[in-house]
Protein backbone atom coordinates (compact mmCIF):
# COMPACT_ATOMS: atom_id res chain seq x y z
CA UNK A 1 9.19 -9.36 12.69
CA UNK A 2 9.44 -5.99 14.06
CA UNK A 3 12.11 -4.85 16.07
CA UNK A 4 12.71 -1.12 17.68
CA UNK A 5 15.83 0.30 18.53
CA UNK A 6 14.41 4.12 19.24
CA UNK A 7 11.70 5.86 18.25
CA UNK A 8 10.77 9.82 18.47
CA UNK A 9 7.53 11.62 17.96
CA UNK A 10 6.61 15.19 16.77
CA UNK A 11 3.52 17.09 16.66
CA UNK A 12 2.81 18.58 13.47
CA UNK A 13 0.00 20.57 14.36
CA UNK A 14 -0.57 23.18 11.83
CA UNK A 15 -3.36 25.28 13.80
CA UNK A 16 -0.45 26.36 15.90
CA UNK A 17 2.12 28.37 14.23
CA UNK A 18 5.26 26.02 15.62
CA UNK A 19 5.87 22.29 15.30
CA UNK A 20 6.26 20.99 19.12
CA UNK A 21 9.46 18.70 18.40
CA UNK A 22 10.62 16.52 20.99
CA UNK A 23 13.87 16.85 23.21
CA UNK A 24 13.92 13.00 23.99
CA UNK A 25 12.89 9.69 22.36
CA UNK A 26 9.89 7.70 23.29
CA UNK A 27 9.52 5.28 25.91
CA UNK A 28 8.97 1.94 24.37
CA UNK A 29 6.79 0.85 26.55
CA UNK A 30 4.32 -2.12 25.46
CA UNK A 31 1.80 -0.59 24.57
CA UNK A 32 3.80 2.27 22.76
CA UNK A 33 6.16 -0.72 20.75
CA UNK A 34 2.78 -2.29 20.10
CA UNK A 35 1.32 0.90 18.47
CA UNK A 36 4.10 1.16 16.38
CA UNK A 37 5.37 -2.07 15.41
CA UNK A 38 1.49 -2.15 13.84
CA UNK A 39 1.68 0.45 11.60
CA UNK A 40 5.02 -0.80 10.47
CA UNK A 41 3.91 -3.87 10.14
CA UNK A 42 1.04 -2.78 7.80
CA UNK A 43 3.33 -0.62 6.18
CA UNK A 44 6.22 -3.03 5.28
CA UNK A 45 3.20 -5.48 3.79
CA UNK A 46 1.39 -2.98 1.85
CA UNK A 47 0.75 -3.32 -1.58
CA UNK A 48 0.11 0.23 -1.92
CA UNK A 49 3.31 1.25 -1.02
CA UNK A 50 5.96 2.76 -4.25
CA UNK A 51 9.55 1.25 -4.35
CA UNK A 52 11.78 4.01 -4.98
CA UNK A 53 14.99 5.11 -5.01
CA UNK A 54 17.22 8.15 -4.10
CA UNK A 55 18.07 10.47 -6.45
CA UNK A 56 22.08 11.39 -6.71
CA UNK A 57 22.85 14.30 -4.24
CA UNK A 58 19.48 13.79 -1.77
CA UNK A 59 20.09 15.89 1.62
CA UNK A 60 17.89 13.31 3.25
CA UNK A 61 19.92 10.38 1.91
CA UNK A 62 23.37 11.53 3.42
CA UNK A 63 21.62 12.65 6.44
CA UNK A 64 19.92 9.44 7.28
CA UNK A 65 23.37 7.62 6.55
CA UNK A 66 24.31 8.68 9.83
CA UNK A 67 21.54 9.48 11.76
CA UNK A 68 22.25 6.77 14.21
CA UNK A 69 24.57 9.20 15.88
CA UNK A 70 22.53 12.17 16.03
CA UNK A 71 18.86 10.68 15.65
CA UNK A 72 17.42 13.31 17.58
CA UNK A 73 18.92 16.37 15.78
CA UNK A 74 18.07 14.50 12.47
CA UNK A 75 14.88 14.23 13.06
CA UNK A 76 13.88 17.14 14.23
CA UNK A 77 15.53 18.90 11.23
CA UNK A 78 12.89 16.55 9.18
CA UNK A 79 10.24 17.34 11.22
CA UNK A 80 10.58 21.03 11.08
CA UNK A 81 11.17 21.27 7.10
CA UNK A 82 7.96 19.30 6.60
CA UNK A 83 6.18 21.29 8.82
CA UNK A 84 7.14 24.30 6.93
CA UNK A 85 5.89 22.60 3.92
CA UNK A 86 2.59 21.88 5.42
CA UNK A 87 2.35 25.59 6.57
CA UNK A 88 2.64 26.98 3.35
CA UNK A 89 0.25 24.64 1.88
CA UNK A 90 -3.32 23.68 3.94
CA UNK A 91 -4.19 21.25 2.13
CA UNK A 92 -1.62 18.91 3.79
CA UNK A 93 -3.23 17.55 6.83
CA UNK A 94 -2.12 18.26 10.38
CA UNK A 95 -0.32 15.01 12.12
CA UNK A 96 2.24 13.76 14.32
CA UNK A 97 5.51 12.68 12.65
CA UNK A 98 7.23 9.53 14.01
CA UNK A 99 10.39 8.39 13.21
CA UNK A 100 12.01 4.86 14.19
CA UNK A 101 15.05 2.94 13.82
CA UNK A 102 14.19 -0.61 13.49
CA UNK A 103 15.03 -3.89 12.32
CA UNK A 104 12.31 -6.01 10.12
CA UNK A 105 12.78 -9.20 8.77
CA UNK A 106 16.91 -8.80 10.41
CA UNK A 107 17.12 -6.09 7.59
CA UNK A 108 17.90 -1.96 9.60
CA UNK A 109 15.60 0.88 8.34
CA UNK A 110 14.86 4.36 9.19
CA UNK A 111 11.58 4.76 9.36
CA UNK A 112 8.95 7.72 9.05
CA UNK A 113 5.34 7.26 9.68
CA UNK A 114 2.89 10.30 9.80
CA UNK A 115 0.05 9.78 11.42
CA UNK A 116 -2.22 12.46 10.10
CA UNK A 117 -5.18 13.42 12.71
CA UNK A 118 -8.85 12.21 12.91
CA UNK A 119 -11.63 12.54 14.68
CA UNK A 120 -13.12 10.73 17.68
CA UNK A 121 -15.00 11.02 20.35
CA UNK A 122 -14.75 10.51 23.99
CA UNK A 123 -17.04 10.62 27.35
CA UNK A 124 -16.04 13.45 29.71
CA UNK A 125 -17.82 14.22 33.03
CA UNK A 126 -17.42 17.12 35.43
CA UNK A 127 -18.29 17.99 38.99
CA UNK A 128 -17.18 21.79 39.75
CA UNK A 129 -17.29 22.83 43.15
CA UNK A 130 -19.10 19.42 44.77
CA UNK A 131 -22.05 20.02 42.73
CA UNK A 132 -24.01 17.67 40.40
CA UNK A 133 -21.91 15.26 38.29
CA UNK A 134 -22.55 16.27 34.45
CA UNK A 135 -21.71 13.92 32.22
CA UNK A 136 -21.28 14.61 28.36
CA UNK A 137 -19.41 13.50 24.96
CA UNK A 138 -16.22 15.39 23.49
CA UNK A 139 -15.08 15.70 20.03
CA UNK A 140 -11.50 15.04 19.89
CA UNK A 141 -10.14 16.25 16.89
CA UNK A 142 -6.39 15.07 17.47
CA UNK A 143 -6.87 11.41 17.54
CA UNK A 144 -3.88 9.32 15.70
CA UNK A 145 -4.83 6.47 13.28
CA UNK A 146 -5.55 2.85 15.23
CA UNK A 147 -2.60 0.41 14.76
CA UNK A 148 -4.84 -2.17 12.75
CA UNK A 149 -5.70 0.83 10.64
CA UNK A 150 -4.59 2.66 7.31
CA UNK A 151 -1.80 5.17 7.09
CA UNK A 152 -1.94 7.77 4.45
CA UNK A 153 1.96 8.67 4.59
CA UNK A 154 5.20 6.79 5.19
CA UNK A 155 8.51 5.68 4.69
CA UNK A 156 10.86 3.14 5.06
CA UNK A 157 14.41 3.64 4.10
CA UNK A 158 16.49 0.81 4.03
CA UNK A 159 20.27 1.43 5.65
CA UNK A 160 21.88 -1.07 3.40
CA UNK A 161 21.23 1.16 0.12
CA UNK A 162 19.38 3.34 -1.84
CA UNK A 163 15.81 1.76 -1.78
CA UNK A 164 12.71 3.71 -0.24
CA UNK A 165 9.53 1.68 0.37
CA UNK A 166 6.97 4.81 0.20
CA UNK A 167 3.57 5.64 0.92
CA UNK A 168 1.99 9.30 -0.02
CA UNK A 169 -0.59 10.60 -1.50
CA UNK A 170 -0.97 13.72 -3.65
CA UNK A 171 -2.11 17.15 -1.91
CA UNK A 172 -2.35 20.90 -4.07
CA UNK A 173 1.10 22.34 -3.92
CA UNK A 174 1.31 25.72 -5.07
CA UNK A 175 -1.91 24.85 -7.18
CA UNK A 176 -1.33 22.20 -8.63
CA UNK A 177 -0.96 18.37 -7.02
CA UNK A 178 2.05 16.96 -6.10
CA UNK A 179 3.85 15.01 -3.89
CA UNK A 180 5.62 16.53 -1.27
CA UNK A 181 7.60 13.69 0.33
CA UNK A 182 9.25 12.36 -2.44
CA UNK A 183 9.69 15.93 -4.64
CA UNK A 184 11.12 17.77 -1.30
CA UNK A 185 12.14 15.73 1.40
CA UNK A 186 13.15 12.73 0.78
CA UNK A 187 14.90 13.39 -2.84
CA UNK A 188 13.69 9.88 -4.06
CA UNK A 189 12.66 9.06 -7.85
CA UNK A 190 8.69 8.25 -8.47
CA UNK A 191 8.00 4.50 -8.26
CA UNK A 192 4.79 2.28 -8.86
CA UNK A 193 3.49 0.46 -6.43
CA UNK A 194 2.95 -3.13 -6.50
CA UNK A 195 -0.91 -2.72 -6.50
CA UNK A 196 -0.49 -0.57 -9.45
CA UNK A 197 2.00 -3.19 -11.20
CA UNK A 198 -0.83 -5.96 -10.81
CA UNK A 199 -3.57 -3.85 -11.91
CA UNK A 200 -2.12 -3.01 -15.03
CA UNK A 201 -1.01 -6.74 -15.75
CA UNK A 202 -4.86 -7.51 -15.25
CA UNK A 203 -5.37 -4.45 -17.45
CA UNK A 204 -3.21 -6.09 -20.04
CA UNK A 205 -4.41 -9.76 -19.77
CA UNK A 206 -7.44 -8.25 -20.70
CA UNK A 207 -6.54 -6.92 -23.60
CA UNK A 208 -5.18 -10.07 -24.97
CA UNK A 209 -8.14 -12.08 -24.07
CA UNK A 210 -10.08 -9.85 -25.38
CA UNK A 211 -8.30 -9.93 -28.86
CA UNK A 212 -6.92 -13.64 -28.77
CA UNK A 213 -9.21 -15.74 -27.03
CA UNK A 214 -13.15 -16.81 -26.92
CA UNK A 215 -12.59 -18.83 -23.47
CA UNK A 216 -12.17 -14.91 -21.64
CA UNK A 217 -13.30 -16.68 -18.04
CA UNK A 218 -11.23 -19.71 -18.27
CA UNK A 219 -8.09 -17.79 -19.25
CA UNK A 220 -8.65 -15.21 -16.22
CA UNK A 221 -9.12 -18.19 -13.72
CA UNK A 222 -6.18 -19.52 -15.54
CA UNK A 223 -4.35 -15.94 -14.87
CA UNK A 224 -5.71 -15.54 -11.20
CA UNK A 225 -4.18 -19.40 -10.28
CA UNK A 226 -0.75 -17.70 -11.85
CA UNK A 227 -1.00 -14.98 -9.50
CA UNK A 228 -2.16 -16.89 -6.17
CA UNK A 229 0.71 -19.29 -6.76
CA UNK A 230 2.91 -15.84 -7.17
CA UNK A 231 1.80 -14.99 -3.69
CA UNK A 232 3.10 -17.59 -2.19
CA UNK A 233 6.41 -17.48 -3.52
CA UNK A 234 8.68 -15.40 -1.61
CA UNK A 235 10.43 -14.22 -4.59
CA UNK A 236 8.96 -11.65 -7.14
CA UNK A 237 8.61 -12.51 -10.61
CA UNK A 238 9.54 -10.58 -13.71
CA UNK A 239 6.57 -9.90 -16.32
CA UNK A 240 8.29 -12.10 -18.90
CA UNK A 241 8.08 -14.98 -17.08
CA UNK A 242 4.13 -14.82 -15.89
CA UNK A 243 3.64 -14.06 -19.39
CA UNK A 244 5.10 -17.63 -19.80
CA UNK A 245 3.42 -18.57 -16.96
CA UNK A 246 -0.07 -17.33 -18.41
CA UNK A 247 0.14 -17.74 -22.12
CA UNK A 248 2.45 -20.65 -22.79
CA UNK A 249 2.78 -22.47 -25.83
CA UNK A 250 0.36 -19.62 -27.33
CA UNK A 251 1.71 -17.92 -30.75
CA UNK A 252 4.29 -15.32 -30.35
CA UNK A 253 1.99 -12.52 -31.20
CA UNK A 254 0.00 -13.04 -27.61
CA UNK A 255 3.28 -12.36 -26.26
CA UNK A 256 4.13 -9.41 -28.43
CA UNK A 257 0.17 -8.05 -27.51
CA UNK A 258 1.03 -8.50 -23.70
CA UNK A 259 4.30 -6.22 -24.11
CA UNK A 260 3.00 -3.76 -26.18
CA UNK A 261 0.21 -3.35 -23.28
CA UNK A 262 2.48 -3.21 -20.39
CA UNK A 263 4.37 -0.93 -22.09
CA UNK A 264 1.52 1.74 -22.16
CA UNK A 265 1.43 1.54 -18.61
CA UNK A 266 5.57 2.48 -18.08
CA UNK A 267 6.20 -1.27 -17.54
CA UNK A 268 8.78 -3.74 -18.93
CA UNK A 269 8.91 -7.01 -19.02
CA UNK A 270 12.54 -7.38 -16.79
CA UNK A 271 10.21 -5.18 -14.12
CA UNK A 272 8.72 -7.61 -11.37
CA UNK A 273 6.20 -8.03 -9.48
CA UNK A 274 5.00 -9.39 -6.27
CA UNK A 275 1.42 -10.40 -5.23
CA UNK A 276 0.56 -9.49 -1.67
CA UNK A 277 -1.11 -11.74 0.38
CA UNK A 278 -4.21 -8.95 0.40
CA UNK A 279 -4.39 -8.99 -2.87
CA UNK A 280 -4.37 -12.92 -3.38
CA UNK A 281 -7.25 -13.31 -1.58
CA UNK A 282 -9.12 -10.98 -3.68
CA UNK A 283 -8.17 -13.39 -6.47
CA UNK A 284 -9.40 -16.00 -4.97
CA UNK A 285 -13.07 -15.02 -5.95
CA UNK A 286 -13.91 -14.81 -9.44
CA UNK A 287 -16.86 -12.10 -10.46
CA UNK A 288 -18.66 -13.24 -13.52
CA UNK A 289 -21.21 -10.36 -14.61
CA UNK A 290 -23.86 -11.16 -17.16
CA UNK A 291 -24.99 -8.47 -19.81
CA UNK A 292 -28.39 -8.02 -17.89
CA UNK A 293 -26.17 -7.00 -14.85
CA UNK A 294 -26.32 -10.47 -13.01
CA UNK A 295 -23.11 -10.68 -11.50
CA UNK A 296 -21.87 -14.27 -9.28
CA UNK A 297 -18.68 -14.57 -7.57
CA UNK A 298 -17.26 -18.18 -7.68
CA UNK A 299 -14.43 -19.46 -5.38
CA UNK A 300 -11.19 -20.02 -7.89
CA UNK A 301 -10.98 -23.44 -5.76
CA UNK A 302 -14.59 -24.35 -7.12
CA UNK A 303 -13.76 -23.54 -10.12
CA UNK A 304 -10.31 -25.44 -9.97
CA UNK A 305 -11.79 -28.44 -8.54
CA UNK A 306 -14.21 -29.30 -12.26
CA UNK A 307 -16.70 -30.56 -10.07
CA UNK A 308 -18.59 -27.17 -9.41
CA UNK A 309 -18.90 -25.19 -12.66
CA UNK A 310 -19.00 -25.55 -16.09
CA UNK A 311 -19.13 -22.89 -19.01
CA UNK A 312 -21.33 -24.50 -21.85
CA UNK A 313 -20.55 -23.06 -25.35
CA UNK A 314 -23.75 -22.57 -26.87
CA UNK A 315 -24.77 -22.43 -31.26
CA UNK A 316 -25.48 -18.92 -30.92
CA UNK A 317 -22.33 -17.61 -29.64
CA UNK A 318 -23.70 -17.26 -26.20
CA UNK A 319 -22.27 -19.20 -22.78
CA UNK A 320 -24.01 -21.34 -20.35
CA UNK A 321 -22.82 -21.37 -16.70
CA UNK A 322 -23.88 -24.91 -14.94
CA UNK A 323 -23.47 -24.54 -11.09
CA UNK A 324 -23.30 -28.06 -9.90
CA UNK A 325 -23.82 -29.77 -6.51
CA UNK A 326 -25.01 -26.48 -4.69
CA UNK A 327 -26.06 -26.96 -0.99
CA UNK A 328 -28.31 -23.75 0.25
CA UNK A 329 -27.53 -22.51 3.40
């Protein structure tokens, strides 16, 4: 649950040579909170978003400690140092930087979105002077993103400490690419995002499966019922224990395989990780791909239930799938 306390928005238009920063918040009307509270929304349940933290001495850190008294000065300070950024390096796209105070979940955050242009178009008609009505379509090149839409960039800074829930993507600075929110304005260390986390525990179940076990598809609908049940949990779990959860009662050296792969990928086993509701229901259908490139994606509750599939071992080393009971529709 979204809730709005004030909210500002400045145009970061980089075909002009000035950001156009605003003197006075926005009015929340209902359409306005409803155009927000989306994109926060999104934002807060992303999977793609970093957890990260602020690095000792960040500018933006101490600022936004107190920006509840001067939000409108503090943001526009913001504002105008990323729009100098962007200036100085075009590869940045042109947007319109919001920033809101809000409460989600009962928990305060400071929140940035930037809402980086695209195109659209629109009907337009004219009638100059009385004469005949002309009607055509417009390209309108400053369109923000819809709220049941994607962001590219974002923030959201928790008030109670140091944590950063963030959401950027790379662009060339000064020839090489980098990010510029959390390198120069926020101050914030690099995180991984929990999509990243979860591929590279896939990654690594692989890789013991691959070197430990013969029953690979069993063991990865095995894995994916691990994860779905993760997703409904409203905790996060540390790698050791679905490790425990996955490989149980296996010997010691599947566990020892799963670290040492997890560990390639700058993970530990005290790191957790939490499965997003998005990314649960892409677990929920299992791909199995042949070596002739026949490829059949099977419902994990099919495959849970016995009564659907069954993998038949055969003498030569190969495996028999046996789809039961199938009604064509």
């Amino acid at each position: 649950m979204v809730s709005i306390t004030q909210a500002v928005l400045h145009v970061l238009d980089t075909n002009i040579d000035l950001p156009v920063l605003s003197d006075t918040p926005l009015t929340l009307d209902p359409d306005t909170e409803a155009f927000l509270s989306g994109h926060i929304e999104r934002l807060y349940a992303s999977d793609d978003c970093k957890l990260c933290r602020f690095l000792g001495g960040s500018k933006f850190q101490a600022a936004a400690a107190k920006c509840g008294e001067h939000f409108l000065p503090f943001t526009r300070d913001i504002a105008g140092q990323i729009f100098t950024v962007m200036k100085q390096n075009p590869d940045i796209p042109a947007g319109d930087l919001v920033f809101a105070q809000a409460e989600i979940d009962e928990h305060p955050y400071l929140i940035l979105l930037k809402l980086n242009y695209r195109d659209s178009y629109i009907h337009y008609y004219m009638s100059p002077d009385g004469q005949e009505r002309s009607n055509t379509i417009m390209r309108q090149r400053t369109t923000l993103p819809q709220p049941k839409s994607k962001i590219d960039e974002g923030a959201l800074v928790s008030l109670n400490g140091d944590e950063v829930r963030l959401m950027e993507k790379k662009y060339e600075i000064d020839g090489k690419k980098a990010c510029y929110l959390s390198e120069q304005i926020l101050e914030c260390s690099f995180g991984i995002s929990e999509k990243q986390k979860l591929t590279a525990v896939q990654k690594a179940v692989e890789t013991v499966n691959e070197k430990f076990f013969d029953n690979k598809q069993e063991i990865e609908v095995h894995v994916a019922n691990v994860l779905c049940e993760q997703a409904g949990s409203d905790d996060a779990a540390t790698l050791d224990a679905l490790c425990d959860s996955i490989y149980g009662g296996s010997p010691a050296e599947v566990k020892e395989e799963f670290t040492r792969a997890v560990a390639e990928k700058d993970l530990h086993m005290s790191d957790t990780v939490r499965v997003s509701p998005t990314a649960a229901n892409r677990l929920k259908k299992q791909s199995i791909k042949t070596e002739n490139g026949i490829e059949i994606k099977i419902p994990i509750d099919v495959y849970n239930s016995g009564d659907g599939v069954q993998f038949i071992n055969n003498p030569d080393g190969s495996i028999s799938l046996l789809i039961k009971g199938i009604h064509l529709s």
